[in-house]
N, C-alpha and C. Protein backbone atom coordinates (compact mmCIF):
# COMPACT_ATOMS: atom_id res chain seq x y z
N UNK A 1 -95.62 -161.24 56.50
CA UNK A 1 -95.51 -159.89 57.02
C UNK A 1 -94.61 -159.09 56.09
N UNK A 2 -95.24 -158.10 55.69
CA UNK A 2 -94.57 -157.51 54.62
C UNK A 2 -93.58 -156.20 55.62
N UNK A 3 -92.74 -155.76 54.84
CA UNK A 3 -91.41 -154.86 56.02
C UNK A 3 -91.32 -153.96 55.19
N UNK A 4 -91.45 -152.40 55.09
CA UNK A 4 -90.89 -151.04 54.66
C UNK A 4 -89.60 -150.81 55.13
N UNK A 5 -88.51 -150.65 53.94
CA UNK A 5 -87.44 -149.27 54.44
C UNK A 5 -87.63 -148.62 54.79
N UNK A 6 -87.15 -147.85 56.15
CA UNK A 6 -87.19 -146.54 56.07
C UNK A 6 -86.07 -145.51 55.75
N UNK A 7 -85.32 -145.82 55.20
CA UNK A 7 -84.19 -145.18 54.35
C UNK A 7 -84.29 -145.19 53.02
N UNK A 8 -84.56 -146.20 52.27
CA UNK A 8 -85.00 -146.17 50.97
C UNK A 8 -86.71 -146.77 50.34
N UNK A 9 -86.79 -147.27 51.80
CA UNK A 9 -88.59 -147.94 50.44
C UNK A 9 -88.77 -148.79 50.26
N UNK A 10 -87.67 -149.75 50.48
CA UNK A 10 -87.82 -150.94 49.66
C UNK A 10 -88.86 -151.98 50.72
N UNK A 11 -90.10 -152.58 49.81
CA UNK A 11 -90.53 -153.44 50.46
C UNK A 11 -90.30 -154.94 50.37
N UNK A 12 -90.28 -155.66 51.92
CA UNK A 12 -89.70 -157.00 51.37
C UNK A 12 -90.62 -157.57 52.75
N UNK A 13 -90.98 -158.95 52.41
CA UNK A 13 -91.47 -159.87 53.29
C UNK A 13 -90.31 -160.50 54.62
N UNK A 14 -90.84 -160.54 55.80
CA UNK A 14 -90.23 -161.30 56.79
C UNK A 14 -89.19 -162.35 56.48
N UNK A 15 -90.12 -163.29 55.68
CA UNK A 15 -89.56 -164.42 55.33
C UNK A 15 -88.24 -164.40 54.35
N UNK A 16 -88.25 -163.67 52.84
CA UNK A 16 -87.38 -163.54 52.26
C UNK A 16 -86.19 -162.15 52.95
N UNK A 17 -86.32 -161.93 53.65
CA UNK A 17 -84.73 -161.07 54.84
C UNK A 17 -84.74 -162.27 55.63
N UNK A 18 -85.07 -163.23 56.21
CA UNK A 18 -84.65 -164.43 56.95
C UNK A 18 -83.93 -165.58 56.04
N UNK A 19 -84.35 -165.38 54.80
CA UNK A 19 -84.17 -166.52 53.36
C UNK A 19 -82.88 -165.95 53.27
N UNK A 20 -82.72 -164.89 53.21
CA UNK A 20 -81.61 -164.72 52.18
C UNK A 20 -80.39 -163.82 53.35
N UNK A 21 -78.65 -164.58 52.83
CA UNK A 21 -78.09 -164.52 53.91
C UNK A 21 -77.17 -162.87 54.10
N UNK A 22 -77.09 -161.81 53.11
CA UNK A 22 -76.95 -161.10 53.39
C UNK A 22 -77.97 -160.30 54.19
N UNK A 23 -79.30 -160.63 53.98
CA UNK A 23 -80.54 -159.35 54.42
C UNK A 23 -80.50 -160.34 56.08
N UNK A 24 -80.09 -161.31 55.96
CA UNK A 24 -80.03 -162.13 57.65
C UNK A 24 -78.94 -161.35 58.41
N UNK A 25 -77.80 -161.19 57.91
CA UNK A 25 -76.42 -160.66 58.06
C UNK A 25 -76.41 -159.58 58.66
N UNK A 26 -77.76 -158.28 57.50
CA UNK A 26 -77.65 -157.22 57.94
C UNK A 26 -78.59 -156.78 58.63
N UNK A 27 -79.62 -158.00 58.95
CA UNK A 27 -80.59 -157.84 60.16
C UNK A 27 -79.84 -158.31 61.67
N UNK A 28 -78.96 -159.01 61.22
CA UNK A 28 -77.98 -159.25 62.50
C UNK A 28 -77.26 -158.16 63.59
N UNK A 29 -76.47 -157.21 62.11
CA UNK A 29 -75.54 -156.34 62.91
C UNK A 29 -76.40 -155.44 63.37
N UNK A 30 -78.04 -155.18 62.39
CA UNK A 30 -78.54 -153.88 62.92
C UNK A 30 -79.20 -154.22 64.15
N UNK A 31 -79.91 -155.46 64.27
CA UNK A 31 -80.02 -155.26 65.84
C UNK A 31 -79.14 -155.26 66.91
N UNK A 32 -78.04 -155.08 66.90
CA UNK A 32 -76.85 -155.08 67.90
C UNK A 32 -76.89 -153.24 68.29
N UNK A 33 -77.29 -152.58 67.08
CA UNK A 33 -77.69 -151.37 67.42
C UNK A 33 -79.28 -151.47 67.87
N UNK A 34 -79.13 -149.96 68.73
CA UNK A 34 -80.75 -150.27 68.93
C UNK A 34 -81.28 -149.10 69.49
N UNK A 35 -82.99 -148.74 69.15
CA UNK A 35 -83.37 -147.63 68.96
C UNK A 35 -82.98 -146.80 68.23
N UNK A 36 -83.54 -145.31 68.38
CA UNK A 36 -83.14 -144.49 67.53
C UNK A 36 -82.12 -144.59 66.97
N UNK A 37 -80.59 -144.93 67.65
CA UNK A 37 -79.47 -145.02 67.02
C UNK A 37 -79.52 -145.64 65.69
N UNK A 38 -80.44 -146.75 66.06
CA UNK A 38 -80.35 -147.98 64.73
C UNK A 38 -80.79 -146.79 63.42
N UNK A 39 -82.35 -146.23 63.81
CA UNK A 39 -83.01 -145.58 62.43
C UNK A 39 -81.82 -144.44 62.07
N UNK A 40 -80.75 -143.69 62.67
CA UNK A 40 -79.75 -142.68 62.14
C UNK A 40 -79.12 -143.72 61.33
N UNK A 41 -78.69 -144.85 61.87
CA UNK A 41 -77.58 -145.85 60.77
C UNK A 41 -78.29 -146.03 59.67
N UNK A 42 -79.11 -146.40 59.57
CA UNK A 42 -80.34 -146.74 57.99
C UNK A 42 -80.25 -145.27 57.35
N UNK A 43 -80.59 -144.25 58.01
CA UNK A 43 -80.36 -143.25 57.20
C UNK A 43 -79.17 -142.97 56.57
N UNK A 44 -78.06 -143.06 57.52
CA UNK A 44 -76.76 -143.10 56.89
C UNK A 44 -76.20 -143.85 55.75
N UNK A 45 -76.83 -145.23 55.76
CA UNK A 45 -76.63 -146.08 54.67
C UNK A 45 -77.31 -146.10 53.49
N UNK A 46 -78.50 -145.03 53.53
CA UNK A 46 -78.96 -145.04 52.39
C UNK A 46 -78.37 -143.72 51.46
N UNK A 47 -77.12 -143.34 52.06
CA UNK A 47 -76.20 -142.63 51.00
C UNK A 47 -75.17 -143.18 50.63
N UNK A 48 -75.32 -144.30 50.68
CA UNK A 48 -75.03 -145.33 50.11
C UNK A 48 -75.35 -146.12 48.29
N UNK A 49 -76.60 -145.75 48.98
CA UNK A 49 -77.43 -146.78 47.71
C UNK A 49 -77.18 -145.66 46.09
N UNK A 50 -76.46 -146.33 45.33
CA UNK A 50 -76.60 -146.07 44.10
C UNK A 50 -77.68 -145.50 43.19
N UNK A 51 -77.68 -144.51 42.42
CA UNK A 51 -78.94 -143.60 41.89
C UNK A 51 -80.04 -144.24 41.46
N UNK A 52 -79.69 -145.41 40.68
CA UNK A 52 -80.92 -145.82 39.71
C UNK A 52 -80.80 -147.30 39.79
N UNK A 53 -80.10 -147.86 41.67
CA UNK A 53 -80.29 -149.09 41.93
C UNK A 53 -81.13 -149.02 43.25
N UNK A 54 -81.55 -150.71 43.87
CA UNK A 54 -81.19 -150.56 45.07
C UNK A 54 -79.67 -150.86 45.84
N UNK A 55 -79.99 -150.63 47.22
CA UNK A 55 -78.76 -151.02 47.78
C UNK A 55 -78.61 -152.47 48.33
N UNK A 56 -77.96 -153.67 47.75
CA UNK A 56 -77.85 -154.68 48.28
C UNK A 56 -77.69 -155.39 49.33
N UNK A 57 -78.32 -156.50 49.99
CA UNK A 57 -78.26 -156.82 51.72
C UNK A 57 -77.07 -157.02 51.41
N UNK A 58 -76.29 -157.39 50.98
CA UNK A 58 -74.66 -157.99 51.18
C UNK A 58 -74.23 -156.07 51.38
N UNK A 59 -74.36 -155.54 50.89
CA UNK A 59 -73.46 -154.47 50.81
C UNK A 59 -73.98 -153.58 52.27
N UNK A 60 -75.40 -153.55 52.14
CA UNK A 60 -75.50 -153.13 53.47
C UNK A 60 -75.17 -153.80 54.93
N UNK A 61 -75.09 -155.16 54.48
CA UNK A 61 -74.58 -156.10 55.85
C UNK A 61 -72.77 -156.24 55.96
N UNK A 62 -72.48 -155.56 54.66
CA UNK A 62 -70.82 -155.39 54.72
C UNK A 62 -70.71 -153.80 55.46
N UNK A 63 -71.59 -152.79 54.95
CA UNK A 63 -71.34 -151.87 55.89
C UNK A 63 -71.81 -151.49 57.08
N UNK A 64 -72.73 -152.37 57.61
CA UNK A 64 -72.81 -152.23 58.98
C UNK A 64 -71.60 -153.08 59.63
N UNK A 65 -71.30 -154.11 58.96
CA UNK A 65 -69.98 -154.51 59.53
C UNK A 65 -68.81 -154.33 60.29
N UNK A 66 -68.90 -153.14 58.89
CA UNK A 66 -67.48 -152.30 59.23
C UNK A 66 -67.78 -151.30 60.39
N UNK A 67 -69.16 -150.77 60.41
CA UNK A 67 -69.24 -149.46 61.42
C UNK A 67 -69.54 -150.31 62.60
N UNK A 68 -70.17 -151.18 62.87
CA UNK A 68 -70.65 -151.80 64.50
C UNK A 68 -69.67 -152.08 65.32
N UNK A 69 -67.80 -152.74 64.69
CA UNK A 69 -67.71 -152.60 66.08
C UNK A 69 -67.09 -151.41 66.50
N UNK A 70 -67.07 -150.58 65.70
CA UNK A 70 -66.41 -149.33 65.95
C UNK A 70 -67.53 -148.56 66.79
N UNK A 71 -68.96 -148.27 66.57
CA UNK A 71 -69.69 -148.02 67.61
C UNK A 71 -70.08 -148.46 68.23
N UNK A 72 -70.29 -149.79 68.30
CA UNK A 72 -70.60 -150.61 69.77
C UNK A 72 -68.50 -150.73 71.02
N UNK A 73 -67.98 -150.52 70.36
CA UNK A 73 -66.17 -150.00 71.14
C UNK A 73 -66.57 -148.42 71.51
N UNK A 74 -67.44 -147.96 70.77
CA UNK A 74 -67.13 -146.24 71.10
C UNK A 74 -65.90 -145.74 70.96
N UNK A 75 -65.00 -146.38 69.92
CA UNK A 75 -63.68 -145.36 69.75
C UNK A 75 -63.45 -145.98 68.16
N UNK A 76 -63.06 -144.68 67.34
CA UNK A 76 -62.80 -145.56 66.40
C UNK A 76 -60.74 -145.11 66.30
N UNK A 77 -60.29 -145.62 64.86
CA UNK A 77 -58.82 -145.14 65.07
C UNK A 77 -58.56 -144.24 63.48
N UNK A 78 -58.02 -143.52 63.55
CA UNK A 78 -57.94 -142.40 62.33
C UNK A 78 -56.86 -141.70 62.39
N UNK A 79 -55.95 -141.74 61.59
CA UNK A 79 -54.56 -141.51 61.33
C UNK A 79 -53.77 -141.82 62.19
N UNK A 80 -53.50 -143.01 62.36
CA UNK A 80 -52.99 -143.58 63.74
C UNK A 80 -53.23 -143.45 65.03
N UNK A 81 -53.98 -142.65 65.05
CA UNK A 81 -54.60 -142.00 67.13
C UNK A 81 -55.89 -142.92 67.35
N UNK A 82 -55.75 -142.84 68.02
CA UNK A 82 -57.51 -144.11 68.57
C UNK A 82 -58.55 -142.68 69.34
N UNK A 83 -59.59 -142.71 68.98
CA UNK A 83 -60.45 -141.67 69.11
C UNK A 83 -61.73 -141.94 70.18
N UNK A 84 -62.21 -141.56 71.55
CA UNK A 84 -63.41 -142.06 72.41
C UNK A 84 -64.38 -141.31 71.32
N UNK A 85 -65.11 -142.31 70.79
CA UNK A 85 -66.09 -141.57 69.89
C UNK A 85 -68.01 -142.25 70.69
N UNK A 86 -68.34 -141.78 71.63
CA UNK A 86 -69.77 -142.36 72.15
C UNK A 86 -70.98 -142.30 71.22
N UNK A 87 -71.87 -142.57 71.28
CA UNK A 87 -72.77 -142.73 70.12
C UNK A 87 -73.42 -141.21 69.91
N UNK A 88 -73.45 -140.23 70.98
CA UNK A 88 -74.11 -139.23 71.06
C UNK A 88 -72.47 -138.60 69.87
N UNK A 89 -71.72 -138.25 69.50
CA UNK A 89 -70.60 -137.87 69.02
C UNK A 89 -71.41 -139.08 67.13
N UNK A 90 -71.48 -139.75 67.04
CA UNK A 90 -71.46 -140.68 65.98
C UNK A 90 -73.31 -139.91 65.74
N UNK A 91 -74.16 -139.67 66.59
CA UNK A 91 -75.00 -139.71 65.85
C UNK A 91 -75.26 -137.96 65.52
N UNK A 92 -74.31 -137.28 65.98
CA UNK A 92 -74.24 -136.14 65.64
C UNK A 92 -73.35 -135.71 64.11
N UNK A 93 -72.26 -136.70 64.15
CA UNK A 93 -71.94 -136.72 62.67
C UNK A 93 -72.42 -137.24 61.49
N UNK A 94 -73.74 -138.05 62.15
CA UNK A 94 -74.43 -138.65 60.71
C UNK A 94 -75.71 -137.43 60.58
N UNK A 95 -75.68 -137.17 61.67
CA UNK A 95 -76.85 -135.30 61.36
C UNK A 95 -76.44 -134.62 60.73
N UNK A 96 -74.90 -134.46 60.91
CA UNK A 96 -74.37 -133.71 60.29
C UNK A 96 -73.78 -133.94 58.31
N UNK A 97 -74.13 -135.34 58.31
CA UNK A 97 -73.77 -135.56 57.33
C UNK A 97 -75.35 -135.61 56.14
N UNK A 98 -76.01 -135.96 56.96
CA UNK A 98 -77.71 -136.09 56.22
C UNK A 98 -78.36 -134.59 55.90
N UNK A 99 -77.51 -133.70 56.90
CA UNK A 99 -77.90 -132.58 56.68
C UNK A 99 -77.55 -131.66 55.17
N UNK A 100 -75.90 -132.46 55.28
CA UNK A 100 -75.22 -132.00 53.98
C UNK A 100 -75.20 -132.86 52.69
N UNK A 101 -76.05 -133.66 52.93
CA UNK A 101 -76.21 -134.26 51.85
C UNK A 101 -76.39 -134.04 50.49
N UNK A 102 -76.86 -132.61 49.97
CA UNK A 102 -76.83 -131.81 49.07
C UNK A 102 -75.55 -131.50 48.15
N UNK A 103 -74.47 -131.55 49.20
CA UNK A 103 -73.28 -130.89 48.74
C UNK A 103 -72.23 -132.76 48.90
N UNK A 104 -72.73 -133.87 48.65
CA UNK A 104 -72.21 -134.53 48.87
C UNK A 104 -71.74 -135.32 46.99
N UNK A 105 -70.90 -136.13 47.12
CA UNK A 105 -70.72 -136.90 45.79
C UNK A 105 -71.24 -138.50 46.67
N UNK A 106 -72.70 -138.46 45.81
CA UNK A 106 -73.11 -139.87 46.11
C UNK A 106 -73.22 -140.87 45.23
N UNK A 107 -73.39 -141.90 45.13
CA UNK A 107 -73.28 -142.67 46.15
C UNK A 107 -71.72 -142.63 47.12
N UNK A 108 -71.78 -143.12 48.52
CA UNK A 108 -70.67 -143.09 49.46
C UNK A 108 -69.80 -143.94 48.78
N UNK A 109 -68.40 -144.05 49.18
CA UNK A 109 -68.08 -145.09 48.62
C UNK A 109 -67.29 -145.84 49.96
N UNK A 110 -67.26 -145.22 50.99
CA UNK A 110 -66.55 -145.63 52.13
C UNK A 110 -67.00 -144.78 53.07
N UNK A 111 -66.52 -144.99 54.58
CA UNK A 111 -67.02 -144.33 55.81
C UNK A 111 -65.88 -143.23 56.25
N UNK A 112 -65.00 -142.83 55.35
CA UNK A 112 -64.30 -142.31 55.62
C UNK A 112 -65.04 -140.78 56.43
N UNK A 113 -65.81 -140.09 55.24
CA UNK A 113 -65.68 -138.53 55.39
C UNK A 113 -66.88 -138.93 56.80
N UNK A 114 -67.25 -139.47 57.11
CA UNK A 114 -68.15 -139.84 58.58
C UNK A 114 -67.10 -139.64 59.35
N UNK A 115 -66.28 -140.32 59.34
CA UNK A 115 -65.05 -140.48 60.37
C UNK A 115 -63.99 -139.54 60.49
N UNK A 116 -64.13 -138.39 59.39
CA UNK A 116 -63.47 -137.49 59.88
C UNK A 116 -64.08 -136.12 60.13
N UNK A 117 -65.74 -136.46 60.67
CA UNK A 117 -66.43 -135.52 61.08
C UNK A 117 -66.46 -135.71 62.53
N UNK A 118 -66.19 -137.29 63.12
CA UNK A 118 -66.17 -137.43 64.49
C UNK A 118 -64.60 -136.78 64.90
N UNK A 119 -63.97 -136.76 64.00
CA UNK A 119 -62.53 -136.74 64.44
C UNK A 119 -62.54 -135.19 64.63
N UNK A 120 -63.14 -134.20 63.87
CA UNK A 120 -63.59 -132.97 63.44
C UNK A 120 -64.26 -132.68 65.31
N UNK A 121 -64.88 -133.10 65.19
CA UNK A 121 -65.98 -133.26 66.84
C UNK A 121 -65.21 -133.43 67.78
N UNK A 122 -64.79 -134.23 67.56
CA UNK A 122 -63.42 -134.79 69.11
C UNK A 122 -62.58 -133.13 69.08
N UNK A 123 -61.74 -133.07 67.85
CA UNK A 123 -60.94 -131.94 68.39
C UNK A 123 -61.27 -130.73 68.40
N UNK A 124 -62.22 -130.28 68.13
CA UNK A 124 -63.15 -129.12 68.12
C UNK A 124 -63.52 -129.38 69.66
N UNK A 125 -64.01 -130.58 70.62
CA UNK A 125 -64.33 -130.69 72.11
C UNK A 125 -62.69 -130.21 72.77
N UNK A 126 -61.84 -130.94 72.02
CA UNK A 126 -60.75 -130.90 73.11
C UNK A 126 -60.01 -129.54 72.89
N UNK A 127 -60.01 -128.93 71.94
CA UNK A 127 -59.57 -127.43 71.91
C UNK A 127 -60.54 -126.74 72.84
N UNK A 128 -62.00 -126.65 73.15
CA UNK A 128 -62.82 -126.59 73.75
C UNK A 128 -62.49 -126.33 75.26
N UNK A 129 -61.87 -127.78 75.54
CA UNK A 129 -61.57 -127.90 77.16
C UNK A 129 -60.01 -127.52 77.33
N UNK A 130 -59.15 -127.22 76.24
CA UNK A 130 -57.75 -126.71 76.76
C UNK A 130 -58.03 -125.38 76.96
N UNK A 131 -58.70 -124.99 76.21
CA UNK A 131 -59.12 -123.25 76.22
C UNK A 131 -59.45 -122.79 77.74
N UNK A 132 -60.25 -123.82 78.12
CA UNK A 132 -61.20 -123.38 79.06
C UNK A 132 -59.75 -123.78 80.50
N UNK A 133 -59.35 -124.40 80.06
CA UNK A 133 -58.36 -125.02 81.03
C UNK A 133 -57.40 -124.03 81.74
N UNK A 134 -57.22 -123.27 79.93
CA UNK A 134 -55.96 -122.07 80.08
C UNK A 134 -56.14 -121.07 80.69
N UNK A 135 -57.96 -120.68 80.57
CA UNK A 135 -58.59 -119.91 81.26
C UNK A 135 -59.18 -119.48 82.91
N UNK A 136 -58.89 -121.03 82.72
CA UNK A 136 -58.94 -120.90 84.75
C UNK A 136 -57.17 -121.05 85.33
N UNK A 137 -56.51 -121.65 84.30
CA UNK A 137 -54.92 -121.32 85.12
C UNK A 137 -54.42 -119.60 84.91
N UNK A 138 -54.83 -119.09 83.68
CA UNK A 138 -54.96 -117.30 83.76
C UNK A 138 -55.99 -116.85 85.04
N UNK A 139 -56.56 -117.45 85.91
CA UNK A 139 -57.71 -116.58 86.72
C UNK A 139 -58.24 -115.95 86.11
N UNK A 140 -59.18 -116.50 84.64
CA UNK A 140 -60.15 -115.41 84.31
C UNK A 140 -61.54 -116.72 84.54
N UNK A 141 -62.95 -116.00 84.99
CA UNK A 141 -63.79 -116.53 84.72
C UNK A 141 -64.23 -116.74 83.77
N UNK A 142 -65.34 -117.57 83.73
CA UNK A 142 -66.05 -117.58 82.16
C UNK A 142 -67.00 -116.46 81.80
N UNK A 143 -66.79 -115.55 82.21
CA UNK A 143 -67.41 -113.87 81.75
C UNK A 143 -66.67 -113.03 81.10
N UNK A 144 -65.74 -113.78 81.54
CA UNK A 144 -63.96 -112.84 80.71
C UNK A 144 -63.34 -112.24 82.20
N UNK A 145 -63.87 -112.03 83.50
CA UNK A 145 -63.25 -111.14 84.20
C UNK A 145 -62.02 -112.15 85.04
N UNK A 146 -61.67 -111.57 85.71
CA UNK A 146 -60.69 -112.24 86.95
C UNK A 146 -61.68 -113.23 87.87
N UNK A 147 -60.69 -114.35 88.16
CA UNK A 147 -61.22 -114.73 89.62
C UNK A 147 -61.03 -114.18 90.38
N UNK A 148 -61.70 -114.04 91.77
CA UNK A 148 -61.93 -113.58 92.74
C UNK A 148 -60.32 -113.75 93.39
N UNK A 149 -60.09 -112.79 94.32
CA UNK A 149 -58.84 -113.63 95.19
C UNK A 149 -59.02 -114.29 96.43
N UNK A 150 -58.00 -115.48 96.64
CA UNK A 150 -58.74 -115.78 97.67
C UNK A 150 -58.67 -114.94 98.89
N UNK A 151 -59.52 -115.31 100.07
CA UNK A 151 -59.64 -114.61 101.01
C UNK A 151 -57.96 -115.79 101.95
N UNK A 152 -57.59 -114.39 102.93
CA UNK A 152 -57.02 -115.48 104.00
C UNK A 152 -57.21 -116.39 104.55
N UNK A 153 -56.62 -117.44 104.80
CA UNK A 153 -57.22 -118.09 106.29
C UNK A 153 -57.05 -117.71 107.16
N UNK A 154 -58.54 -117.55 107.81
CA UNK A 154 -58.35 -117.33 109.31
C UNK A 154 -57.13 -117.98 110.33
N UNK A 155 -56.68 -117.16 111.30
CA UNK A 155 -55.17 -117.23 111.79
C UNK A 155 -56.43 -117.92 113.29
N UNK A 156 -55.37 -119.81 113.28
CA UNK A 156 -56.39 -119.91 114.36
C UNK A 156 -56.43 -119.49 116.04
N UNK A 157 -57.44 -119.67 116.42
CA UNK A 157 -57.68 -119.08 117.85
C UNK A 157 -56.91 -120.18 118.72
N UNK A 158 -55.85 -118.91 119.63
CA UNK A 158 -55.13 -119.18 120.98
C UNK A 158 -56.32 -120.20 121.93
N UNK A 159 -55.69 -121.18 122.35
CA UNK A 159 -56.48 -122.57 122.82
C UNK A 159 -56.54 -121.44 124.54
N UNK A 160 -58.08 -121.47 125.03
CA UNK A 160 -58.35 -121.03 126.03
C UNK A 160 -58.06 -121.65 127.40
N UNK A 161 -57.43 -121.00 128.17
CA UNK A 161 -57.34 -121.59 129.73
C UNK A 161 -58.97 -122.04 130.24
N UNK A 162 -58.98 -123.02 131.09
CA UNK A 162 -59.33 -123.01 131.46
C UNK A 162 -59.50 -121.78 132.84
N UNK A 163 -60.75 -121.47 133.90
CA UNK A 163 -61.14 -121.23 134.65
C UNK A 163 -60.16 -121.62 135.78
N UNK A 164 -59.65 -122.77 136.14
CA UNK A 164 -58.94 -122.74 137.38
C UNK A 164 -57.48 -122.24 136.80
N UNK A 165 -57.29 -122.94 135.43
CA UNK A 165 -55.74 -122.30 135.46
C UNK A 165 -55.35 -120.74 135.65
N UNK A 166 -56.21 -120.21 134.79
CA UNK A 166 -56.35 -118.88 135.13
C UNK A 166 -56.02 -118.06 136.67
N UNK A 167 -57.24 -118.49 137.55
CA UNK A 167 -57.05 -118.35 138.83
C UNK A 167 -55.55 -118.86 139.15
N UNK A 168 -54.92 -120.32 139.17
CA UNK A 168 -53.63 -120.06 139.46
C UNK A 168 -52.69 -119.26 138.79
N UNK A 169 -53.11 -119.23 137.73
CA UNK A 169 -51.87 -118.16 137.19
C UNK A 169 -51.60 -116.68 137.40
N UNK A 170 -52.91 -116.03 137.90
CA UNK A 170 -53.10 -114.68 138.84
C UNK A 170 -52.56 -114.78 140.17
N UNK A 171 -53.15 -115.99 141.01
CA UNK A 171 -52.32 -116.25 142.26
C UNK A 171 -50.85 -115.89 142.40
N UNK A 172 -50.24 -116.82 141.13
CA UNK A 172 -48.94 -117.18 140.97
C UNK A 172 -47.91 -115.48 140.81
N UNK A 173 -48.90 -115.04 139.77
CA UNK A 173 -48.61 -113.47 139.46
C UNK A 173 -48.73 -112.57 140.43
N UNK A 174 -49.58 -112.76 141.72
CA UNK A 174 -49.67 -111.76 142.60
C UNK A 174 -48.43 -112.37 143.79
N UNK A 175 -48.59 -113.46 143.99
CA UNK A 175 -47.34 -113.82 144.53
C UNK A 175 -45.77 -113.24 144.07
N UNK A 176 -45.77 -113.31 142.98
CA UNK A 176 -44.51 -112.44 142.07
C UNK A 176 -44.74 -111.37 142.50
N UNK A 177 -45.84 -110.14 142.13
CA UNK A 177 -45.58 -109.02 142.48
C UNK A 177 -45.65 -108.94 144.12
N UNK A 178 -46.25 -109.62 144.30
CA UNK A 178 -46.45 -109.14 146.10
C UNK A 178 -45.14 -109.51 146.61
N UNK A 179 -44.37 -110.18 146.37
CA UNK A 179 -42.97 -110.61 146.90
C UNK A 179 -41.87 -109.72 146.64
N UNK A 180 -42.33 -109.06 145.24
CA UNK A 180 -41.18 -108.28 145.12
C UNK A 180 -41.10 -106.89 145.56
N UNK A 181 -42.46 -106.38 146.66
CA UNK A 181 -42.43 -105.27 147.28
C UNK A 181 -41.22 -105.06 148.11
């Protein structure tokens, strides 16, 4: 069974990626990813591959290495802070990076500038939600205007006599006035 890249092309038989222990390695980590996620990582790694080589199973099974358990954890750590990075966040920075690929110095030589596009993402979300935070402790909506004020609470209702108390308590009252003629 013959196998296509789909990041670079390269064709190779079943048997020799099972033969040989990096293309085993890096058939290992990539199925730990799975689905679409997996085909964004192949894309990502093929800015990797050197101009006028291919890219080697050892090198590609060293860099899935390094990225799997950081996306299979969903957090990675970057300048000492530990980061919730979910795959929807990871596969938006490799869009973002395939997109710019034009303006890039390739081959990669590390996962760095990936990792500081999630980090880019994270605090771009969390400025995001302080903003919005500051904005409902100011009482403004998200239209720009004021919140509403609240209304009062209703002041609750005097607990009703009953029917007989009533009657005695008129009795009781006409007795008062009638006595004090």
């Amino acid at each position: 069974m013959k196998l296509v890249c789909p990041a670079c092309g390269a064709v190779n038989s079943l048997d020799s990626l099972v033969g040989h222990d990096g293309a085993r390695a890096a058939l290992a980590e990539l199925a730990a990813l799975s689905g679409p996620f997996a085909g964004a990582v192949l894309r990502y790694l093929a800015l990797f591959r050197p101009e006028k080589r291919q890219l080697s199973f050892d090198r590609v099974a060293s860099l899935l290495a390094e990225l799997n358990p950081m996306i299979l954890e969903a957090r990675i750590t970057r300048n000492g802070r530990v980061y919730a990075a979910p795959r929807e966040v990871w596969i938006a920075a490799i869009d973002t990076m395939l997109a710019s690929r034009d303006r890039l110095t390739l081959p990669l030589k590390s996962h760095g500038y990936l990792l500081e596009i999630i980090v880019g993402q994270i605090h771009k979300a969390e400025q995001a939600a302080e903003t919005k935070r500051e904005a409902g402790r100011a009482g403004h909506t998200p239209v720009g205007g004021h919140a509403p004020r609240p209304e009062p609470a209703p002041e609750p209702e005097a607990p009703r006599a009953s029917p007989e108390t009533i009657a005695a308590t008129l009795a009781a009252a006409k007795t008062i006035v009638g006595g004090s003629k």
